[in-house]
C-alpha atoms as a PDB file:
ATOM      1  CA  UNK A   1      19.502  -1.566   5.682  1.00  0.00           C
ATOM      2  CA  UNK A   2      16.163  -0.926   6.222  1.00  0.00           C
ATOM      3  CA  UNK A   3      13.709   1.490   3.777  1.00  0.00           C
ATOM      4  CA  UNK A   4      12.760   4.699   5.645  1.00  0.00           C
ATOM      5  CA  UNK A   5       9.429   4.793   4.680  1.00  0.00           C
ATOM      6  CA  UNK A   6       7.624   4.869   8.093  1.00  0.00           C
ATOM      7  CA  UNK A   7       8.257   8.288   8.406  1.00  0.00           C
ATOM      8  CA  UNK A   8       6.334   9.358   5.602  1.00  0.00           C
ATOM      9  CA  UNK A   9       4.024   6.901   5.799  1.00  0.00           C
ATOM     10  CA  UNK A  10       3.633   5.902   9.791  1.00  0.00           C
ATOM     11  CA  UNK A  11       2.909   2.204   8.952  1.00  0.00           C
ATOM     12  CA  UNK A  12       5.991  -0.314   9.942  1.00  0.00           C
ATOM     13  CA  UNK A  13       4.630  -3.080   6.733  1.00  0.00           C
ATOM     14  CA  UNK A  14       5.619  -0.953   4.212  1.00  0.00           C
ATOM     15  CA  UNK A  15       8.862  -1.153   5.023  1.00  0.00           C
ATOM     16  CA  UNK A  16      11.594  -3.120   2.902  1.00  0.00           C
ATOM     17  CA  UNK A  17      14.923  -4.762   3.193  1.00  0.00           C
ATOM     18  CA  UNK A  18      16.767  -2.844   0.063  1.00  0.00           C
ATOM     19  CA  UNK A  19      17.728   0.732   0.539  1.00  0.00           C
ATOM     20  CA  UNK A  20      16.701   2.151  -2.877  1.00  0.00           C
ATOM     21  CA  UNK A  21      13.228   1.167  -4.681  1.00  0.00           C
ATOM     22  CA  UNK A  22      13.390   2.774  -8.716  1.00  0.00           C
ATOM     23  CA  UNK A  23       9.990   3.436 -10.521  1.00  0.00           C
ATOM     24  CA  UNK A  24       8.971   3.574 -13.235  1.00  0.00           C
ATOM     25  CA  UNK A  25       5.181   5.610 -13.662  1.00  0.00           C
ATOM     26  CA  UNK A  26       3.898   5.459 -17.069  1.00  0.00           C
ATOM     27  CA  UNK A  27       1.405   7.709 -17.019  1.00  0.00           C
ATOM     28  CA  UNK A  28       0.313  10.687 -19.404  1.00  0.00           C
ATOM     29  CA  UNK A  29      -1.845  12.083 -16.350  1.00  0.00           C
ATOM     30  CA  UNK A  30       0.585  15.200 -14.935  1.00  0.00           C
ATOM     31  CA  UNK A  31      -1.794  15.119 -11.602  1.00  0.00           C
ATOM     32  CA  UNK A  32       0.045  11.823 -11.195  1.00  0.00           C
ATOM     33  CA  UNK A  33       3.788  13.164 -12.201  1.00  0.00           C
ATOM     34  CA  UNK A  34       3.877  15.908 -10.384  1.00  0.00           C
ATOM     35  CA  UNK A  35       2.405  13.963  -7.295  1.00  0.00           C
ATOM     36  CA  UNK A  36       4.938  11.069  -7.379  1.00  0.00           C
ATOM     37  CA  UNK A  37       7.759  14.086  -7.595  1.00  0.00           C
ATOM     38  CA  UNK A  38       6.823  15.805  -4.486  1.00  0.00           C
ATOM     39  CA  UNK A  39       5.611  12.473  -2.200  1.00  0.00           C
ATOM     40  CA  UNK A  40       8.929   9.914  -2.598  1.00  0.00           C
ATOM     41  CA  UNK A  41      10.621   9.288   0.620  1.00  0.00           C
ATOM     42  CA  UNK A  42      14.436   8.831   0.695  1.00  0.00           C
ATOM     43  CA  UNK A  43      15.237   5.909  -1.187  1.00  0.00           C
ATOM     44  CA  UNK A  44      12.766   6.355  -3.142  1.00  0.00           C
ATOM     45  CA  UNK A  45      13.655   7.341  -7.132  1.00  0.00           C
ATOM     46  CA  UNK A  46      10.910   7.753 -10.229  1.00  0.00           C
ATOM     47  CA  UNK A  47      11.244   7.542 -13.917  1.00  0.00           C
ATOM     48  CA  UNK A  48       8.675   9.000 -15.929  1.00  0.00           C
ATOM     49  CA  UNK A  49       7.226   7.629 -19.394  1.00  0.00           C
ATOM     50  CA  UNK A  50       4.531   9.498 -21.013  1.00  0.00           C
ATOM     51  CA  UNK A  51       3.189   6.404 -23.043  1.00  0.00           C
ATOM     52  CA  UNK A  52       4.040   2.457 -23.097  1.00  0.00           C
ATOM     53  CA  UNK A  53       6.021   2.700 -25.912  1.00  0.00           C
ATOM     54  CA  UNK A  54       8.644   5.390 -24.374  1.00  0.00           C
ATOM     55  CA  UNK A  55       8.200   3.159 -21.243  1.00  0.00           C
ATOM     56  CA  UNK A  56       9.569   0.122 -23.162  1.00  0.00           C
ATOM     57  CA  UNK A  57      12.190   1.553 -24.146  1.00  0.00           C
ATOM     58  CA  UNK A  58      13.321   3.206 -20.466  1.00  0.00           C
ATOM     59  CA  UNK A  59      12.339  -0.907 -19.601  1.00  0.00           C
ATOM     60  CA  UNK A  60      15.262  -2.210 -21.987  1.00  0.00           C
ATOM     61  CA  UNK A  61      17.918   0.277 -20.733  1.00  0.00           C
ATOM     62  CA  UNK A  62      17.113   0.074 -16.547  1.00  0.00           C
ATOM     63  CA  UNK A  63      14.971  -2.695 -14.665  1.00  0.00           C
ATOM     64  CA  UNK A  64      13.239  -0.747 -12.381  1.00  0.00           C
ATOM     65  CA  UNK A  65      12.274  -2.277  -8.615  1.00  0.00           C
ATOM     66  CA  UNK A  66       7.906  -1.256  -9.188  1.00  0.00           C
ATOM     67  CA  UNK A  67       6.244   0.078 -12.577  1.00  0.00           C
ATOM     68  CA  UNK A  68       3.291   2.015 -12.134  1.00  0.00           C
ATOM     69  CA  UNK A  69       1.098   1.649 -15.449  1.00  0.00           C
ATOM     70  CA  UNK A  70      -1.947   3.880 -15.972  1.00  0.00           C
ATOM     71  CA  UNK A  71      -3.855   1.558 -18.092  1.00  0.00           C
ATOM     72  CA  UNK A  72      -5.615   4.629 -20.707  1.00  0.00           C
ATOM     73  CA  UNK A  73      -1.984   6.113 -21.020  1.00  0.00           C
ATOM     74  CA  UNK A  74      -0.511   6.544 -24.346  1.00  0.00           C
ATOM     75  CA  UNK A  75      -0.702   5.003 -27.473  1.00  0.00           C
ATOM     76  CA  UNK A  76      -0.560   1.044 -27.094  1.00  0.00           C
ATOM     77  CA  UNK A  77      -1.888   1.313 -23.486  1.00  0.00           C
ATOM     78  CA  UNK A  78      -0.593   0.336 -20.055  1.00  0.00           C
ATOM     79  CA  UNK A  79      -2.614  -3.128 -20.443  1.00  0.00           C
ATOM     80  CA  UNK A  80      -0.330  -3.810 -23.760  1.00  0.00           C
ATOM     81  CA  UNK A  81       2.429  -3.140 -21.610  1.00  0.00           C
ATOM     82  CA  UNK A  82       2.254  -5.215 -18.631  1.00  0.00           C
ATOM     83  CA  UNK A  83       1.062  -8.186 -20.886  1.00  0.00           C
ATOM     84  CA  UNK A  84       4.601  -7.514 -22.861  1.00  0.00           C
ATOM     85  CA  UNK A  85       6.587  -7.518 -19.876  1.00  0.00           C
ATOM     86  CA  UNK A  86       5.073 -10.773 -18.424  1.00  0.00           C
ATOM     87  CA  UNK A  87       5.564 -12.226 -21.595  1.00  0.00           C
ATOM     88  CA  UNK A  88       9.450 -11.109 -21.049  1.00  0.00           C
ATOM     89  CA  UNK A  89      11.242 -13.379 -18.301  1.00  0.00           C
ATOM     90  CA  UNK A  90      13.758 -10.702 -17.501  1.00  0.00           C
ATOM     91  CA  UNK A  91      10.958  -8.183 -16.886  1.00  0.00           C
ATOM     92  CA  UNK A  92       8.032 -10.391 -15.500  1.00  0.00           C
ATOM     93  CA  UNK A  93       9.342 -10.350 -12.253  1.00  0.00           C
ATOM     94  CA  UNK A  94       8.901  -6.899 -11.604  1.00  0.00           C
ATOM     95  CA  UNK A  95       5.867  -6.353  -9.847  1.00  0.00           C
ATOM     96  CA  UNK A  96       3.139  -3.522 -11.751  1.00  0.00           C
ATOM     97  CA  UNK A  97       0.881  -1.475  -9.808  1.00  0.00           C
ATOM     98  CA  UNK A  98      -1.806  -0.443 -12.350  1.00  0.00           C
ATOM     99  CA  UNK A  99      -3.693   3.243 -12.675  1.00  0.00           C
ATOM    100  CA  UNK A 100      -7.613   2.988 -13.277  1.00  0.00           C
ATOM    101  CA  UNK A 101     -10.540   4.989 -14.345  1.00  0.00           C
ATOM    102  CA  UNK A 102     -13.069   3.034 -13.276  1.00  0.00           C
ATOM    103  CA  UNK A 103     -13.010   0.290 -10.206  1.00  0.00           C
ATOM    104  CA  UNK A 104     -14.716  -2.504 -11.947  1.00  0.00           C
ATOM    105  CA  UNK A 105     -11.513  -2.542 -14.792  1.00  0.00           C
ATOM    106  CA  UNK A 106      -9.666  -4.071 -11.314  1.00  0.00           C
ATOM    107  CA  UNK A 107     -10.151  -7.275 -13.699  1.00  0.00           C
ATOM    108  CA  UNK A 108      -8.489  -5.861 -16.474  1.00  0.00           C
ATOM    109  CA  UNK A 109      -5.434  -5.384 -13.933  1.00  0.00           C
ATOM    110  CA  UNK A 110      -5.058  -9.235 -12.951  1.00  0.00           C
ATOM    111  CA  UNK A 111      -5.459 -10.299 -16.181  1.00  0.00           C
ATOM    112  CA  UNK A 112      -2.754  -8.193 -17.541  1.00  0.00           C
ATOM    113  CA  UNK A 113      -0.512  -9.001 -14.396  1.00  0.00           C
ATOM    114  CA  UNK A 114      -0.547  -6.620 -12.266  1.00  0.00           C
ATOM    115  CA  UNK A 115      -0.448  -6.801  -8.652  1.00  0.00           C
ATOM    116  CA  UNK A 116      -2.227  -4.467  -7.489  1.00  0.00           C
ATOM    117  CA  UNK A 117      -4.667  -1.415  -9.132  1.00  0.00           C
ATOM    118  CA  UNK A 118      -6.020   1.554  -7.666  1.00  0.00           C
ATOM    119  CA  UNK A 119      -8.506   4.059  -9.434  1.00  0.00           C
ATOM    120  CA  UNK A 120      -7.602   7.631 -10.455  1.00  0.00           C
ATOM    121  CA  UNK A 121      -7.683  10.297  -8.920  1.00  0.00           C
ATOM    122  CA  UNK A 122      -5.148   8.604  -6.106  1.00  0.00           C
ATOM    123  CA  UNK A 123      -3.168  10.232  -3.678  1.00  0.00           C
ATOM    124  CA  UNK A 124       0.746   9.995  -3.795  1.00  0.00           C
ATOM    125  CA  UNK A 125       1.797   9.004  -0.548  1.00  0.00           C
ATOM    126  CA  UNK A 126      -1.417   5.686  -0.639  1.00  0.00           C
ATOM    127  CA  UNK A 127       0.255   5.041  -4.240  1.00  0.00           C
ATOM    128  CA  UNK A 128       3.853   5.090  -3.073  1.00  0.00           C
ATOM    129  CA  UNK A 129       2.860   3.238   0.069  1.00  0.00           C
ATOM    130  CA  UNK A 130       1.128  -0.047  -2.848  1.00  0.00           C
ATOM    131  CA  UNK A 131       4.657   0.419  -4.612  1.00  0.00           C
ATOM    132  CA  UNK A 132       6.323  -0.515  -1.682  1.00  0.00           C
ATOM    133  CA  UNK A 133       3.600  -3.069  -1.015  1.00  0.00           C
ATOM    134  CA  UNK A 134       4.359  -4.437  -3.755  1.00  0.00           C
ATOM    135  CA  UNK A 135       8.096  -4.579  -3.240  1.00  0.00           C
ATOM    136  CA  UNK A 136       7.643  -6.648  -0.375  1.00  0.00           C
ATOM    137  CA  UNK A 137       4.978  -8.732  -1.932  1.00  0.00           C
ATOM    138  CA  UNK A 138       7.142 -10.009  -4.583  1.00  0.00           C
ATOM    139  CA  UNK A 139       9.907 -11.480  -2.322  1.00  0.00           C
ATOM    140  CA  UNK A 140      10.438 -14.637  -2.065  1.00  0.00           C
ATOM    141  CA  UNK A 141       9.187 -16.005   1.319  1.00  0.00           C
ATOM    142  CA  UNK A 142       7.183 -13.120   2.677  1.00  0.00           C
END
């Protein structure tokens, strides 16, 4: 089955193979919340942690497909978080899209281990589009 996202998104790459795609957006920013709610295409599903440590736990009871992690949100901080999860072989697979303030932190991203980054303020639909991006980017053979 293929992932309708080409109708909200008119490009034919950010299409993928599995029919649902779960986030996970960590993110205390409600700009961002309330834009993931109203952009996700069919298929498309998003949990919402307020800080990494709520995220962690949401991380031990469902493996989502893409975590978006702002890296200022919370308490220990999305960069914290996506160092944990690498360091975790049942959760360093899943590919991490990261939320910036500032373009030159891109760095900060990589080294963490995130995929991709993209600063703040960031529309829905171009962030959903990386998430799926990302999807595709982390299977084997593509």
């Amino acid at each position: 089955m293929r992932f309708p996202a080409r109708a909200l998104l008119d490009d034919p790459m950010t299409e993928t193979d599995d029919s649902d795609i779960d986030l996970l957006v960590v993110t205390d920013d409600l700009r961002v919340q309330e834009g993931f709610q109203y952009s996700l295409p069919a298929g498309v599903s998003a949990r919402f942690a307020a800080d990494a440590r709520s995220a962690w736990m949401e991380l031990q009871t469902a493996v989502p497909t893409v975590v978006v992690v702002d890296i200022q949100t919370g308490s220990a901080g999305g960069y914290g978080l996506t160092k944990d999860m690498g360091a975790r072989p049942e959760l360093a697979q899943i590919p991490v899209v990261m939320l910036l303030e500032r373009a030159h932190d891109s760095w900060l991203a990589r080294q963490a281990g995130a995929v991709s980054s993209v600063c703040k303020p960031v529309a829905a639909t171009s962030l959903v589009r990386q998430c799926i991006e990302a999807v595709n980017s982390s299977r084997p053979g593509r």
